[in-house]
Protein backbone atom coordinates (compact mmCIF):
# COMPACT_ATOMS: atom_id res chain seq x y z
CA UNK A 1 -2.10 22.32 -7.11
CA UNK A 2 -4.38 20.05 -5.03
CA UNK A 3 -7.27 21.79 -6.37
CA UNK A 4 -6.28 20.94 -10.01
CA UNK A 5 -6.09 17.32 -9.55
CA UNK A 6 -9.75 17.52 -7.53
CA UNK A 7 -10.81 18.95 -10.43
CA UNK A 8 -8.67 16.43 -13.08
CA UNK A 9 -11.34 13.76 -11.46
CA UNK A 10 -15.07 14.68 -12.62
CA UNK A 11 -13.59 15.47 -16.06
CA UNK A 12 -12.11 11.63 -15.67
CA UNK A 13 -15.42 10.20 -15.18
CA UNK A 14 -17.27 12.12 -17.90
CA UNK A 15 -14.82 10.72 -19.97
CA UNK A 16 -15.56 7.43 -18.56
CA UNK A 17 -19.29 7.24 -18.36
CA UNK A 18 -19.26 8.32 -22.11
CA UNK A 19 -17.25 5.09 -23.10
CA UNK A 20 -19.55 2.48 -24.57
CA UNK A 21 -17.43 -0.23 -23.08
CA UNK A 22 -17.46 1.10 -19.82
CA UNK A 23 -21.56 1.69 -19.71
CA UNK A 24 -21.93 -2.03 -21.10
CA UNK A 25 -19.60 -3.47 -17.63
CA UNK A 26 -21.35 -1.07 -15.35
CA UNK A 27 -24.76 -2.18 -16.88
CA UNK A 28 -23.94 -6.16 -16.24
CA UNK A 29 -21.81 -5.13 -12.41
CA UNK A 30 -25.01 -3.21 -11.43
CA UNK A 31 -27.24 -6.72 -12.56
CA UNK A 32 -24.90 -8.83 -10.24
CA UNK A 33 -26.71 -8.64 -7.00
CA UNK A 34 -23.22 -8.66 -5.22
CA UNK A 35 -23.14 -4.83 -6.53
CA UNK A 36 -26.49 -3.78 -6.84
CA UNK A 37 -26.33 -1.07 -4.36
CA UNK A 38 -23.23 0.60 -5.53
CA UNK A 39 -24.34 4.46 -7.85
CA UNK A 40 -22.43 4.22 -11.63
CA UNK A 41 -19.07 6.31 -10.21
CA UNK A 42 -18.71 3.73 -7.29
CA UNK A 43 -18.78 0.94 -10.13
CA UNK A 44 -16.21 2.90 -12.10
CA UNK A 45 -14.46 2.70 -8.50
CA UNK A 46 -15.34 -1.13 -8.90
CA UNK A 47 -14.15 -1.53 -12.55
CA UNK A 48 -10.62 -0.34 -11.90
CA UNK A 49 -10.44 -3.09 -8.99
CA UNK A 50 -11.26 -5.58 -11.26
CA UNK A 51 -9.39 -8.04 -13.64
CA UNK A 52 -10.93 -9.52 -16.57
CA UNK A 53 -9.40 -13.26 -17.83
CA UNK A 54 -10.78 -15.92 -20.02
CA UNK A 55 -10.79 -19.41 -20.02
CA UNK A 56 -11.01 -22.71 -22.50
CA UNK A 57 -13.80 -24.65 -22.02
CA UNK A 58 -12.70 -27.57 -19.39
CA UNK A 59 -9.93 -25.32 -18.34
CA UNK A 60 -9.82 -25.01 -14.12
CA UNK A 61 -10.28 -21.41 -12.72
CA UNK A 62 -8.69 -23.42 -9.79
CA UNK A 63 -8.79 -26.43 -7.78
CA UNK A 64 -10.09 -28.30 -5.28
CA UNK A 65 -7.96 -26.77 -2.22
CA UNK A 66 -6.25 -23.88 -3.92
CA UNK A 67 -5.89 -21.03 -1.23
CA UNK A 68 -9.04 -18.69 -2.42
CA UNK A 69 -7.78 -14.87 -3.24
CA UNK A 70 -10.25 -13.67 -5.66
CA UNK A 71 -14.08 -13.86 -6.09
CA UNK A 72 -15.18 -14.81 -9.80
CA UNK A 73 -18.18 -12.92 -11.81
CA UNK A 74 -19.02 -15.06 -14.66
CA UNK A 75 -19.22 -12.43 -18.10
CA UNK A 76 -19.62 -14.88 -20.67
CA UNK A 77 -19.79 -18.68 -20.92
CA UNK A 78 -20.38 -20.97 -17.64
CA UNK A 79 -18.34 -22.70 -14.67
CA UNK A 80 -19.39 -25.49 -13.04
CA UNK A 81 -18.63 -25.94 -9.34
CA UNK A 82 -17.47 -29.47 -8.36
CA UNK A 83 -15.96 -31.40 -5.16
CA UNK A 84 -13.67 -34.17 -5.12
CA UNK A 85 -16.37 -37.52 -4.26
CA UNK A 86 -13.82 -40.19 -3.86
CA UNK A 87 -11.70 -42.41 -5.88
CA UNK A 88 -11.15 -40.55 -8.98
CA UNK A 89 -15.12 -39.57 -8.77
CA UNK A 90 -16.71 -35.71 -8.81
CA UNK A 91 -20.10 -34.13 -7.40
CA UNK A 92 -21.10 -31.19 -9.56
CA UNK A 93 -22.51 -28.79 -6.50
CA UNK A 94 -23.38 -25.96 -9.18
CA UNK A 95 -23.26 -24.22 -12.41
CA UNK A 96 -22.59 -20.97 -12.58
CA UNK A 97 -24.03 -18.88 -15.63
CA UNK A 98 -23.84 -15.50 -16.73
CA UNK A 99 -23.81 -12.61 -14.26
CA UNK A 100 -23.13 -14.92 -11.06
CA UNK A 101 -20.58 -14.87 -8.52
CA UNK A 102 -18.69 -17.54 -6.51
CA UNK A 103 -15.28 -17.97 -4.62
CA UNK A 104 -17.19 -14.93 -2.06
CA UNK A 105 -15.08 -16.24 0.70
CA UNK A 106 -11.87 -15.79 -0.62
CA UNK A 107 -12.90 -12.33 0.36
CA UNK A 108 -12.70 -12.61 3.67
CA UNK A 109 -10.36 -15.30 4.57
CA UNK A 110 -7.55 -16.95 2.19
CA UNK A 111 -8.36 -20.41 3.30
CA UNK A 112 -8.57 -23.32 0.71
CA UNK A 113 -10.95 -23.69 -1.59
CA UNK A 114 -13.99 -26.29 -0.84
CA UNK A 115 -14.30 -27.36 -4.42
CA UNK A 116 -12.86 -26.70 -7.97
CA UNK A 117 -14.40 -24.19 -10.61
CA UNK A 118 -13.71 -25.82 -14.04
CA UNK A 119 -15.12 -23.63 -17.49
CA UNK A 120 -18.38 -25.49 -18.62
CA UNK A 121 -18.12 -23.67 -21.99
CA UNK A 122 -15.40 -20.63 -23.16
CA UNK A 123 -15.73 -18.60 -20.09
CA UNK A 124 -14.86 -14.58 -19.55
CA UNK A 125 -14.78 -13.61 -16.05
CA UNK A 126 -13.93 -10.78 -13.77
CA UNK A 127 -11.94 -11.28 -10.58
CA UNK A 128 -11.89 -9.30 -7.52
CA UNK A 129 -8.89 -10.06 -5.81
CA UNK A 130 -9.25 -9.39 -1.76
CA UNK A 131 -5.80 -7.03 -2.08
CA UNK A 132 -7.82 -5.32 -4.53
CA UNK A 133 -10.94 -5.27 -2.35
CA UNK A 134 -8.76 -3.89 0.57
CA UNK A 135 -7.21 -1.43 -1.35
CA UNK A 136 -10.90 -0.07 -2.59
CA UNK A 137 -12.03 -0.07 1.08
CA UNK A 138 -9.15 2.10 2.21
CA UNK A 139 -9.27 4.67 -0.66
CA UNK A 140 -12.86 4.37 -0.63
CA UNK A 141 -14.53 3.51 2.19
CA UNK A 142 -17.97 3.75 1.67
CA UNK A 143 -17.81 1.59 -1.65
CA UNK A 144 -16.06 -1.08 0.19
CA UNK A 145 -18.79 -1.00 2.92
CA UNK A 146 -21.51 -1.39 0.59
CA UNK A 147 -20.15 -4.37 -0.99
CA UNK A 148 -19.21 -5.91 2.34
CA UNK A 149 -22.70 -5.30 3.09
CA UNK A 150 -24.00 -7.16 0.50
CA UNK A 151 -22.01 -9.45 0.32
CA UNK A 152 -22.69 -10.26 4.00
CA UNK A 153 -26.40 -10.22 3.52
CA UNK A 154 -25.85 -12.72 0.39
CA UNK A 155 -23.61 -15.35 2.52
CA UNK A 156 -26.39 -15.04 4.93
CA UNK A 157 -29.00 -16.45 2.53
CA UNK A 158 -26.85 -19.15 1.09
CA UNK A 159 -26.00 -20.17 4.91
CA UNK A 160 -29.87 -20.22 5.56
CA UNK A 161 -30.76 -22.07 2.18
CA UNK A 162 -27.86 -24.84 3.05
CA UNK A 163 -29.52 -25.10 6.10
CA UNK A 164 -32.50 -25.65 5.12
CA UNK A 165 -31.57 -28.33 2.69
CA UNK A 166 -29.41 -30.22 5.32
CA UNK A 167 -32.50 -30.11 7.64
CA UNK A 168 -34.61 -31.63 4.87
CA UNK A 169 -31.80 -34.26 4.11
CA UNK A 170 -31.40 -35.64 7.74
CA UNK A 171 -35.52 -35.78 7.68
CA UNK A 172 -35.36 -38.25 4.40
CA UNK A 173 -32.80 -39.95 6.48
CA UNK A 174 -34.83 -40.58 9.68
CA UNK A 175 -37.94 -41.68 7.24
CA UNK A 176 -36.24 -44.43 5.08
């Protein structure tokens, strides 16, 4: 019996990798550089982890504050990033357009979010929720690795770029 449902599995993923709809997400997940290392049957791992919601334009993904579960992957459309500034007033940080990724740390903490994600335009995104993450990682490992990995490597260039533009900031400071 265990041998049939090994066997239920390959014949699964032909199945799979001959959908149109499924080669057109694994085409756009293997362009996110979040996923770039993962082989097409680790992104049909990926796919099943993943949830797929749209949005109005001006609509919030969430708020300033929210407790962060999920990572967003914009599909279609655009989000812009934005923190509360004071007094009614808000700082866009960043837009984020097709094919990137934010809300990373949700991932590996649930802490509050730093700044809201409101749609720019109609917006489609995917959401990798961290139970979903977790539950990848335990059934399989070496997928959830390899985006851990990245994703790791990713943060680590952000934190490095931040840096770099805080160093550059306190220099304009000391000048003026």
């Amino acid at each position: 019996m265990a041998d049939e449902s090994a066997l239920e599995v390959p014949g699964f993923f032909r199945r799979l990798f001959k959908d149109p709809d499924f080669t057109k997400r694994a085409a756009f997940l293997r362009a996110v550089p979040l996923f770039q290392d993962l082989g097409l049957r680790d992104i049909g791992y990926l796919i099943q982890s993943l949830f797929t919601k749209s949005y109005a334009e001006g609509e919030a993904l969430f708020e300033e504050g929210d407790i962060g579960r999920a990572l967003f992957i914009v599909e279609q459309g655009s989000v812009d990033l934005v923190k509360q500034a004071g007094e009614g007033r808000t700082q866009l940080l960043a837009t984020a357009r097709v094919g990137d990724f934010f809300g990373e740390m949700a991932l590996i903490e649930e802490q509050p979010r730093s700044a809201a994600a409101i749609a720019a335009t109609d917006t489609v995104v995917y959401l990798l929720y961290r139970t979903r993450l977790f539950g990848l990682m335990k059934a399989r490992p070496r997928v959830g690795v390899t985006i851990l990995n990245q994703l790791v490597k990713l943060l680590s260039a952000r934190l490095r770029s931040t840096s770099e533009r805080l160093v550059s900031t306190v220099e304009v400071v000391e000048e003026t």
